[in-house]
Every structure is written in C-alpha cells, then in structure tokens.
N, C-alpha and C. Protein backbone atom coordinates (compact mmCIF):
# COMPACT_ATOMS: atom_id res chain seq x y z
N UNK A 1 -8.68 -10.29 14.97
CA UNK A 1 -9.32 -9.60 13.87
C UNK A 1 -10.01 -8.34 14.35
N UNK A 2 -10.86 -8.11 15.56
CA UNK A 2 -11.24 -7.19 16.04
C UNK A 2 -10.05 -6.37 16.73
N UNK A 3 -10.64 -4.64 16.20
CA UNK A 3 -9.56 -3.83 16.54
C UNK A 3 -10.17 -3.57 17.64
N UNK A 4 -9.78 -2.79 18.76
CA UNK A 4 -10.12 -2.02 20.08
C UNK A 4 -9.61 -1.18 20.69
N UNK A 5 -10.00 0.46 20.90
CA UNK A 5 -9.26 0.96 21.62
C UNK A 5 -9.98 1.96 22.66
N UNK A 6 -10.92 1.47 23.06
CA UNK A 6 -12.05 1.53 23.88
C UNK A 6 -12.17 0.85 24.97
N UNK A 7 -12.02 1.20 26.15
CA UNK A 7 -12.86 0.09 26.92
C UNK A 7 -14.16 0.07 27.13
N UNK A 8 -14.29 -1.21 28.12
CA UNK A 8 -15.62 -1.57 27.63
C UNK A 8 -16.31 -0.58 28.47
N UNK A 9 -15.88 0.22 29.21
CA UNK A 9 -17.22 1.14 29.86
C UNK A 9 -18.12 2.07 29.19
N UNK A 10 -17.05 2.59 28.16
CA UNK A 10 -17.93 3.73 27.38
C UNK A 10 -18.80 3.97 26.62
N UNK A 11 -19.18 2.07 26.46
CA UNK A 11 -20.31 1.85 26.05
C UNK A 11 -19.90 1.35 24.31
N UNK A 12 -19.21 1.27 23.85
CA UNK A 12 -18.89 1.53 22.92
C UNK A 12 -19.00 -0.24 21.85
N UNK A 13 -19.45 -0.44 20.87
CA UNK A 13 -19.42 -1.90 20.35
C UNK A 13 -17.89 -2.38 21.09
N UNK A 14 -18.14 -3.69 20.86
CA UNK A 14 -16.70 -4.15 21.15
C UNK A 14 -16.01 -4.26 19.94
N UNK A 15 -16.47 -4.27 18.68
CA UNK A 15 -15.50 -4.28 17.12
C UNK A 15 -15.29 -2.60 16.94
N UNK A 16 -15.54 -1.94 17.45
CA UNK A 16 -15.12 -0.44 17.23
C UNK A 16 -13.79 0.15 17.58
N UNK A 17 -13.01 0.96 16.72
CA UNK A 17 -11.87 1.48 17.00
C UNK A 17 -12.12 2.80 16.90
N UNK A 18 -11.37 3.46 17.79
CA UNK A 18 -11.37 5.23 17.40
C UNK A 18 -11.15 5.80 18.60
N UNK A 19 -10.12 6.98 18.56
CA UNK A 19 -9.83 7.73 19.61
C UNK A 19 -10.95 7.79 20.87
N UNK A 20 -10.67 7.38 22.08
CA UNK A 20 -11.27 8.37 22.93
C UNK A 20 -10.61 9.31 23.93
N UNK A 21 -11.14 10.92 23.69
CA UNK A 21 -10.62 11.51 23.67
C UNK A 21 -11.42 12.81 24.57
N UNK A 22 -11.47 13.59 25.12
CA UNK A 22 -12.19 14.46 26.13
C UNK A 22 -11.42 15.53 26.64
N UNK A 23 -12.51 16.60 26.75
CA UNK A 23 -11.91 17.75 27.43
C UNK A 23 -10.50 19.20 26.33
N UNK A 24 -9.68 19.41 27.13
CA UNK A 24 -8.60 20.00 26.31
C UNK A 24 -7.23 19.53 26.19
N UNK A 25 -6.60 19.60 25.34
CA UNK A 25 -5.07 19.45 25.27
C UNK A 25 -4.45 20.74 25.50
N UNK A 26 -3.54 21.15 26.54
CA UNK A 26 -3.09 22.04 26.85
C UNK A 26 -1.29 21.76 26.99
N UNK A 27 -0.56 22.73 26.53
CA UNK A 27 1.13 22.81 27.41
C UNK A 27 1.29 23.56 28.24
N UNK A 28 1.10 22.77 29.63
CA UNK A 28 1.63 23.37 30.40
C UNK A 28 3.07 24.14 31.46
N UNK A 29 3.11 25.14 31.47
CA UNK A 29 4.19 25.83 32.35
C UNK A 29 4.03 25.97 33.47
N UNK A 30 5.44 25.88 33.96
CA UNK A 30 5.74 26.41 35.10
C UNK A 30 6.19 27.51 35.61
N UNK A 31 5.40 27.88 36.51
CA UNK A 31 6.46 29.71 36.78
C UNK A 31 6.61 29.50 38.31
N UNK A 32 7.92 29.57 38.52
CA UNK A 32 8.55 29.71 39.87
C UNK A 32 9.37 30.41 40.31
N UNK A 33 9.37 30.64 41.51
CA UNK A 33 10.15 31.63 41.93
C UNK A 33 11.16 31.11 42.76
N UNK A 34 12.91 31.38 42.21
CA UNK A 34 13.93 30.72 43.33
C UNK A 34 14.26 31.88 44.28
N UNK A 35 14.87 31.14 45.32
CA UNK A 35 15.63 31.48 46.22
C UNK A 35 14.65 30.88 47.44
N UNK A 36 14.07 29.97 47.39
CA UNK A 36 13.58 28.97 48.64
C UNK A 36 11.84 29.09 48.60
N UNK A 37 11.57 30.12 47.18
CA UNK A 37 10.29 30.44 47.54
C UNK A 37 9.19 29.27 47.14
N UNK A 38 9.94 28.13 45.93
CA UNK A 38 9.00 27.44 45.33
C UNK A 38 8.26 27.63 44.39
N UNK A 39 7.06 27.26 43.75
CA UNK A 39 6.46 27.47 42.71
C UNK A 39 4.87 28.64 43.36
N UNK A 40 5.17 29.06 42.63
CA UNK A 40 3.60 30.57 42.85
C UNK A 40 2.70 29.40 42.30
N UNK A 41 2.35 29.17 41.29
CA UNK A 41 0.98 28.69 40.04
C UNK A 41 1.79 28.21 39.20
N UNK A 42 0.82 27.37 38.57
CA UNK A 42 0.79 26.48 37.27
C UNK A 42 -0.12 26.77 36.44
N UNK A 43 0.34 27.17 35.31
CA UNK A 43 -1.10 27.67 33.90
C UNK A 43 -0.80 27.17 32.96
N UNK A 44 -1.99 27.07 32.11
CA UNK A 44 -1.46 26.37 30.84
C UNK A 44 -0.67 27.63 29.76
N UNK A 45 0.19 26.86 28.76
CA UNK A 45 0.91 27.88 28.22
C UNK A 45 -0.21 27.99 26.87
N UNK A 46 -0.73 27.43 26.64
CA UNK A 46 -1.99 27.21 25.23
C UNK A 46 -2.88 26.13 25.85
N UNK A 47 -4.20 26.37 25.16
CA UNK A 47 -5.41 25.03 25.06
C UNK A 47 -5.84 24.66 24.35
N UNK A 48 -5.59 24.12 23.38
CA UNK A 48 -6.76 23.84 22.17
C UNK A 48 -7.69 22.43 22.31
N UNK A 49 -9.03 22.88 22.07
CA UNK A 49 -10.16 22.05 22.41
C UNK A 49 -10.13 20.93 21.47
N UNK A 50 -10.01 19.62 21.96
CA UNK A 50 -10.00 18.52 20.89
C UNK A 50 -11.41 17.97 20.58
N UNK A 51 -11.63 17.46 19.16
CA UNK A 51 -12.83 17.20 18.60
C UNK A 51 -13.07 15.97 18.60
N UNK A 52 -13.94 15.62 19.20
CA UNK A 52 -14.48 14.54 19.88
C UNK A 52 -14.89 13.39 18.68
N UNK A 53 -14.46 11.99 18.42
CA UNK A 53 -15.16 11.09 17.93
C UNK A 53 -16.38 11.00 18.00
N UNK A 54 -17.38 11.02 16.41
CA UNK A 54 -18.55 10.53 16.39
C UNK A 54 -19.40 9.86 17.89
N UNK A 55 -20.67 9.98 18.37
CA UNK A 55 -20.68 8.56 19.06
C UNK A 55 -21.63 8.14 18.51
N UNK A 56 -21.80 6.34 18.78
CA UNK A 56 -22.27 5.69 18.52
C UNK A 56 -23.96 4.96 19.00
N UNK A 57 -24.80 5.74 18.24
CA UNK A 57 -26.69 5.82 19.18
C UNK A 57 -26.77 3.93 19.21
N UNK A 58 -26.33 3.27 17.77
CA UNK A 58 -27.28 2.04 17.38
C UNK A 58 -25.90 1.27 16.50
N UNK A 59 -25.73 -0.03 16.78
CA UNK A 59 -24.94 -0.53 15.59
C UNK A 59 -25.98 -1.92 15.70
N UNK A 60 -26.20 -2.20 14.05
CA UNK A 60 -26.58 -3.58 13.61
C UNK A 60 -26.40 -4.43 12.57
N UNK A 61 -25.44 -5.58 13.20
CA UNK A 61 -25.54 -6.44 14.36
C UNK A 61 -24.98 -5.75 15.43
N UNK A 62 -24.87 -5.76 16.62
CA UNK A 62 -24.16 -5.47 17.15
C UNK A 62 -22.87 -6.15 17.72
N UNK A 63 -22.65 -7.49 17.08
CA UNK A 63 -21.52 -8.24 17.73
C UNK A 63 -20.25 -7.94 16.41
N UNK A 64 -19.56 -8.34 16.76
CA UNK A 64 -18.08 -8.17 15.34
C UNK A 64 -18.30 -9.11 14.49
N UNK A 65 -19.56 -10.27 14.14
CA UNK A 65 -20.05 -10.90 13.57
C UNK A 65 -20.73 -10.97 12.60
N UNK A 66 -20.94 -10.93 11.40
CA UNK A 66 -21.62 -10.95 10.27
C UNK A 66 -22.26 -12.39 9.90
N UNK A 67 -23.64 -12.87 10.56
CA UNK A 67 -23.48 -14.50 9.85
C UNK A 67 -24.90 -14.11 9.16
N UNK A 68 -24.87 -14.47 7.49
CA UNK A 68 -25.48 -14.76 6.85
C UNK A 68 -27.10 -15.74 7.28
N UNK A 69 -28.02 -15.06 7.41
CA UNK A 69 -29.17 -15.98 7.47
C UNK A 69 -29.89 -15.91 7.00
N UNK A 70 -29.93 -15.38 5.81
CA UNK A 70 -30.64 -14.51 4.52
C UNK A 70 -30.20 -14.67 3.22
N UNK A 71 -30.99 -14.22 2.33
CA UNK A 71 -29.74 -13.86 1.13
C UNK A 71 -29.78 -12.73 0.70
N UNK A 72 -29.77 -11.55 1.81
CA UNK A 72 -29.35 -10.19 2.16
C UNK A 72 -29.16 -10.30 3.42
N UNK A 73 -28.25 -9.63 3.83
CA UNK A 73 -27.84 -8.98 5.34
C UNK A 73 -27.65 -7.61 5.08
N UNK A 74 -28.18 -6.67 6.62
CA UNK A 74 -28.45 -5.63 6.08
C UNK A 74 -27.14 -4.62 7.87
N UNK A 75 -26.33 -4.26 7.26
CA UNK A 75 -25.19 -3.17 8.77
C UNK A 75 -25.94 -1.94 8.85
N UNK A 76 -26.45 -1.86 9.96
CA UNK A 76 -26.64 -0.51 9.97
C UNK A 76 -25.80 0.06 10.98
N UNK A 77 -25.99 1.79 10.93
CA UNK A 77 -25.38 2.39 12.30
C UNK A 77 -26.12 3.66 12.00
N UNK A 78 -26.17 3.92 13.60
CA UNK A 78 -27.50 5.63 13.99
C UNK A 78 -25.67 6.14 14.38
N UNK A 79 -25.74 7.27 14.12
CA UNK A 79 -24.35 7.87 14.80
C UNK A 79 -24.97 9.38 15.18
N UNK A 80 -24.32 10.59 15.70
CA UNK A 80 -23.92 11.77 16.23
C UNK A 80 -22.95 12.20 16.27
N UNK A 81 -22.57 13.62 16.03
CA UNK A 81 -21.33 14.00 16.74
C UNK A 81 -21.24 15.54 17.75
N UNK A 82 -20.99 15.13 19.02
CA UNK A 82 -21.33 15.32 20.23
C UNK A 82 -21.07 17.18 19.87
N UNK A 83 -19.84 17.74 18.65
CA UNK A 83 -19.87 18.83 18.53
C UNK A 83 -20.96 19.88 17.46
N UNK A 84 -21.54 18.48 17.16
CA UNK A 84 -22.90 18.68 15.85
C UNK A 84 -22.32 18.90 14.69
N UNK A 85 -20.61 18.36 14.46
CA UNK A 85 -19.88 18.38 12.80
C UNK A 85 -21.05 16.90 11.73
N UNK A 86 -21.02 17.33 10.75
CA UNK A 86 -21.56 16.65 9.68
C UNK A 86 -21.07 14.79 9.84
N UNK A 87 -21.37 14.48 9.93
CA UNK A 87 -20.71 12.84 9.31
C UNK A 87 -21.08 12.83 8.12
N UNK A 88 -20.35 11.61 7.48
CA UNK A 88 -19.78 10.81 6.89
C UNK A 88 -19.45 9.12 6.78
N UNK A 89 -19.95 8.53 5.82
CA UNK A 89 -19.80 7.12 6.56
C UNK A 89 -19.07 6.67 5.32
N UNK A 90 -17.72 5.84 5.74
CA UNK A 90 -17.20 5.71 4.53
C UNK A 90 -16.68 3.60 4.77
N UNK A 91 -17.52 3.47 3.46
CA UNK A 91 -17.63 2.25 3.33
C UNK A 91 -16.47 1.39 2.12
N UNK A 92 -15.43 1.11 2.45
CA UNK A 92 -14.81 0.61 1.46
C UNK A 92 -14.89 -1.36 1.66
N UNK A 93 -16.02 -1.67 0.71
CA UNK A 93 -15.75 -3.19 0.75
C UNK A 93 -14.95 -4.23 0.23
N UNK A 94 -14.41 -5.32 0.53
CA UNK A 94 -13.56 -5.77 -0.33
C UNK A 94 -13.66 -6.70 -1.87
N UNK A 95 -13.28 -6.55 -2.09
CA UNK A 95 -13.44 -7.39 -3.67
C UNK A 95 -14.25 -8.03 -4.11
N UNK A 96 -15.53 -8.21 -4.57
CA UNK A 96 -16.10 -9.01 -4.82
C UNK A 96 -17.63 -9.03 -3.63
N UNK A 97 -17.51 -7.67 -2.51
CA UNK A 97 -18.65 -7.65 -1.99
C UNK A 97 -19.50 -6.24 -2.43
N UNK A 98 -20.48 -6.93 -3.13
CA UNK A 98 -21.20 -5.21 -3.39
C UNK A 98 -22.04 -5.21 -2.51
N UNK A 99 -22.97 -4.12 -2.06
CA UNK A 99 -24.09 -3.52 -1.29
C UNK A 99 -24.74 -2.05 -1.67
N UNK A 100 -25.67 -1.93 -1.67
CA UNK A 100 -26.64 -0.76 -1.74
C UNK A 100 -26.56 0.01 -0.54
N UNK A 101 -25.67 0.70 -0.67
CA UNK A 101 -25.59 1.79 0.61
C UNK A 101 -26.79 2.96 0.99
N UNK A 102 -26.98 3.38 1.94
CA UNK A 102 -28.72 4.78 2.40
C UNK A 102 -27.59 5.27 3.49
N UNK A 103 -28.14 6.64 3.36
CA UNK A 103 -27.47 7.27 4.50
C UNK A 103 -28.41 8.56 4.26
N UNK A 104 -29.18 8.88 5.49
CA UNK A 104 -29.98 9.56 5.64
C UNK A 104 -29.16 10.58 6.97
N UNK A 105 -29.99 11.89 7.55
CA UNK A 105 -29.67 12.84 8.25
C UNK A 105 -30.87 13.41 8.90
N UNK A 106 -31.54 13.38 10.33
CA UNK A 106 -32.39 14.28 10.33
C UNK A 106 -32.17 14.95 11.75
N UNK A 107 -31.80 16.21 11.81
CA UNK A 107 -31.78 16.82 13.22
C UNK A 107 -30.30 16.54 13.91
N UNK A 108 -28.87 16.38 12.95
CA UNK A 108 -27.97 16.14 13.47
C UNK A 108 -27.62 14.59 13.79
N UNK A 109 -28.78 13.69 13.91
CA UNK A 109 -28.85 12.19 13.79
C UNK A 109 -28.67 11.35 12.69
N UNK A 110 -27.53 10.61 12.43
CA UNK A 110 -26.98 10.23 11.23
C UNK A 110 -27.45 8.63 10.83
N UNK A 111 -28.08 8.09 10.12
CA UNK A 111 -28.37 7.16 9.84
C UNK A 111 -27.88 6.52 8.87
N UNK A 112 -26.84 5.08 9.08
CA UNK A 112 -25.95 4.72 7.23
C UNK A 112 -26.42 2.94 7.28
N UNK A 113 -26.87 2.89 6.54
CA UNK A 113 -27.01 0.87 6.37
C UNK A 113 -26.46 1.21 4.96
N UNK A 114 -26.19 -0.60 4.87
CA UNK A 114 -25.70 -0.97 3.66
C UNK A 114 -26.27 -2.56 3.56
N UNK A 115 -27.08 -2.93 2.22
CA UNK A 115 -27.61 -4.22 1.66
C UNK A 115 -26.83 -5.05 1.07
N UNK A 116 -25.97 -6.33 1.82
CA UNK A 116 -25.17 -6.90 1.06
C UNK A 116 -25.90 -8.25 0.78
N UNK A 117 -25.92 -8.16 -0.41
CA UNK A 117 -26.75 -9.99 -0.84
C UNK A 117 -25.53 -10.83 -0.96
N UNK A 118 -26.11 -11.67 -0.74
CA UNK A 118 -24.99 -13.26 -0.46
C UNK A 118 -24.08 -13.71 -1.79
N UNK A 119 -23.29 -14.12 -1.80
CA UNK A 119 -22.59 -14.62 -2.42
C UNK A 119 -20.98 -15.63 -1.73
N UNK A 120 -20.91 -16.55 -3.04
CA UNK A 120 -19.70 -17.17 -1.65
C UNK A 120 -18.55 -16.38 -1.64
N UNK A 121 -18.02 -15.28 -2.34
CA UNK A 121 -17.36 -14.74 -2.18
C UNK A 121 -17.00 -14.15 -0.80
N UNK A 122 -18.11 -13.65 -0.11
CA UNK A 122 -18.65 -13.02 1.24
C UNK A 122 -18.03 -13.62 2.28
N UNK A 123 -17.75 -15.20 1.85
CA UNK A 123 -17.87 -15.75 3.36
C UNK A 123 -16.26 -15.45 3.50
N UNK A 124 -16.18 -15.30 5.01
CA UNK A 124 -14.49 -14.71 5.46
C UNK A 124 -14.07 -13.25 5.16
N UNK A 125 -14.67 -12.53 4.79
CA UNK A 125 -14.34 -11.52 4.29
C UNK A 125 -14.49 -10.44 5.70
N UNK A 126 -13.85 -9.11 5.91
CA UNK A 126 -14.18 -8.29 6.78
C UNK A 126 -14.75 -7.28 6.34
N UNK A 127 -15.92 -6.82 6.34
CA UNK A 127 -16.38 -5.29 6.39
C UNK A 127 -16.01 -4.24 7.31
N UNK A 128 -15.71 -3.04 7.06
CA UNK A 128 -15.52 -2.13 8.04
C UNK A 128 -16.52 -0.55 7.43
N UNK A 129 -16.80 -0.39 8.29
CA UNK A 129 -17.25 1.36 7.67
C UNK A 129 -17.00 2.34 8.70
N UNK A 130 -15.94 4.11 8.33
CA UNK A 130 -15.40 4.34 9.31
C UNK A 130 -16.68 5.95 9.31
N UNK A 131 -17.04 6.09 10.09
CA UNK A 131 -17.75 7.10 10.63
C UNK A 131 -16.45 8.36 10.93
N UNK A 132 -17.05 9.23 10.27
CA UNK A 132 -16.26 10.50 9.96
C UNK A 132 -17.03 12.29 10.62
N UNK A 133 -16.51 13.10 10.97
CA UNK A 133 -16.49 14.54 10.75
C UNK A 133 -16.10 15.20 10.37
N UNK A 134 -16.34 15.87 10.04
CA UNK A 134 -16.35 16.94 9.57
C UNK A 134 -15.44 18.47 9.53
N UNK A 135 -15.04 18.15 11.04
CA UNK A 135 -14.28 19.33 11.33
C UNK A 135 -12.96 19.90 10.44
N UNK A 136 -13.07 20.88 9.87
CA UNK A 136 -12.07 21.41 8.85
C UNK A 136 -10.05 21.30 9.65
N UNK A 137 -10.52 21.68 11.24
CA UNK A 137 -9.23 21.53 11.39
C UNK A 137 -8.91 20.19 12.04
N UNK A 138 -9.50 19.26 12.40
CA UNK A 138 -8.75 18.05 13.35
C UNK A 138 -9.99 17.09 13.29
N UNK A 139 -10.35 16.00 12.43
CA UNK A 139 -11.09 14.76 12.02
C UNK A 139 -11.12 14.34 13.15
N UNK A 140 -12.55 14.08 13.73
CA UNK A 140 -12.85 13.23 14.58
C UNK A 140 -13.35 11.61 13.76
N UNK A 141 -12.96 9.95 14.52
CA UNK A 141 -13.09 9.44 13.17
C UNK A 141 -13.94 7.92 14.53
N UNK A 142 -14.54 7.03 13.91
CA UNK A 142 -14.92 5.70 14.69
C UNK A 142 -14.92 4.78 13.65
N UNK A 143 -14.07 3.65 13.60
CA UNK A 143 -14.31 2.57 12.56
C UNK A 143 -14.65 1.48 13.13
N UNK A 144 -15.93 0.49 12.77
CA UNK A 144 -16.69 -0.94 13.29
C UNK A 144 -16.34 -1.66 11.86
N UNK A 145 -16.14 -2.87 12.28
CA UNK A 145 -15.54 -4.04 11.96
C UNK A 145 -16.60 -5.06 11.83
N UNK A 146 -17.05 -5.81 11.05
CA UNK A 146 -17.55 -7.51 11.32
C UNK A 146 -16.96 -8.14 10.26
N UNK A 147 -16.32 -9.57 11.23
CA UNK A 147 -16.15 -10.37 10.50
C UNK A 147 -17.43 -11.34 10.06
N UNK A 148 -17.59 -11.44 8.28
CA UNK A 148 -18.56 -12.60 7.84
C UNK A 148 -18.17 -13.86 7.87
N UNK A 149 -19.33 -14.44 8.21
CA UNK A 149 -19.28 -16.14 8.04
C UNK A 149 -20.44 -16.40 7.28
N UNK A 150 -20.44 -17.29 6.90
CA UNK A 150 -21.74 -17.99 6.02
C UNK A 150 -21.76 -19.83 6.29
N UNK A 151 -22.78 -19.77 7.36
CA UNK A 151 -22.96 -21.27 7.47
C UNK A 151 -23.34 -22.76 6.80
C-alpha cells in the first residue's frame, strides 16, 4: 500500500512518493578529433536546471498509519520549496471521508492539516495529499500516504 521512491537517507517519511531529483539535466556531446588524436573535451550540448520537489520540514503522524484514537484525527504537514515556488496541497479524499482542511503560509513555510472526524466509513480507507509547486514550466510534486485503521 505504501508508495516509495526515496530512500531512506534523504530523510524523507517512509509513505512519501516523489521525484528525487538534483542539480542539472544536460545532453551531452562529444567533440573529437580523428586520425589517432582522440577526444579534445566533453561539453554539454544544453542544461536545463530541474525543479526540485517540495521538501518535507514536519509530517503528522509520521508513520503510513492513520489509527483513530479520537473522534477527530488531525494530518498535518510543514513543507518548503527549496526554489521558494508557491505550494499547494492537494487533498482528494475518498468517498465518504470529509475533513476541514487550513493551509496557512508564512515566510515561504507552508503549513496544510486537515480534521477528519470518525466515522466507520474511515476505517480502511487511504488518504493521500500531494504537495505541489508552482513552477509555470516543470511541477515539482511529493505525495504522503496513510493508511486508516480504527480499532
């Protein structure tokens, strides 16, 4: 049920999916010279700078777990994005789970919870909410996962 495409060094939840990605994408060429001389240099033929996934300050809970011990549970997540593009937190729940979503902003620091009160509908169900930017030409994106239980 948990997606992953992270390892675990980068710090990253373990229910989180989303590119990681760094530095430039470049095509590179070769220019050489025959007749025994070999290659002079290697340059890139273009670079374009890739836009970095959200990162992740705070997730709560922090396990891929959702267990009911309330009759509200409350997801939060602190996010950033390392190029200072806008987020976005986009919450699609499934059928029958509502919540009171907040998503606040101060200083580039993105703050999104969501209030889901209990119901048995809830139990088994997966939440996901995918953390978004902004960037007009190439979406940087992070989606966290918990699966609910209700004991």
């Amino acid at each position: 049920m948990t997606r992953m495409s992270r390892s675990a060094s980068d710090g990253a939840p373990s229910h989180c999916s989303g590119p990681v990605r760094t530095g430039l994408v470049a095509l590179w060429s070769l220019s050489c010279i025959f007749g025994g001389q070999g290659c002079l240099y290697v340059e890139p033929a273009w670079q374009e700078p890739i836009n970095l996934p959200p990162d992740l300050i705070r997730v709560n809970p922090p396990e891929p777990t959702l267990t009911f011990e309330r009759e509200v549970e409350r997801i939060s997540v602190i996010a950033a994005d390392p190029e200072g593009d806008a987020l976005t937190f986009l919450w699609q729940p499934p059928p029958f789970v509502v919540g009171t979503e907040t998503e606040t902003s101060v200083d580039g620091i993105y703050t999104w919870s969501v209030d889901i009160p209990y119901t048995p509908e809830v139990d088994g169900q997966v939440l996901a909410v995918t953390i978004v930017d902004q960037d007009p030409l190439q979406r940087g994106e992070v989606t966290l996962e918990w699966q609910v239980v209700v004991p």
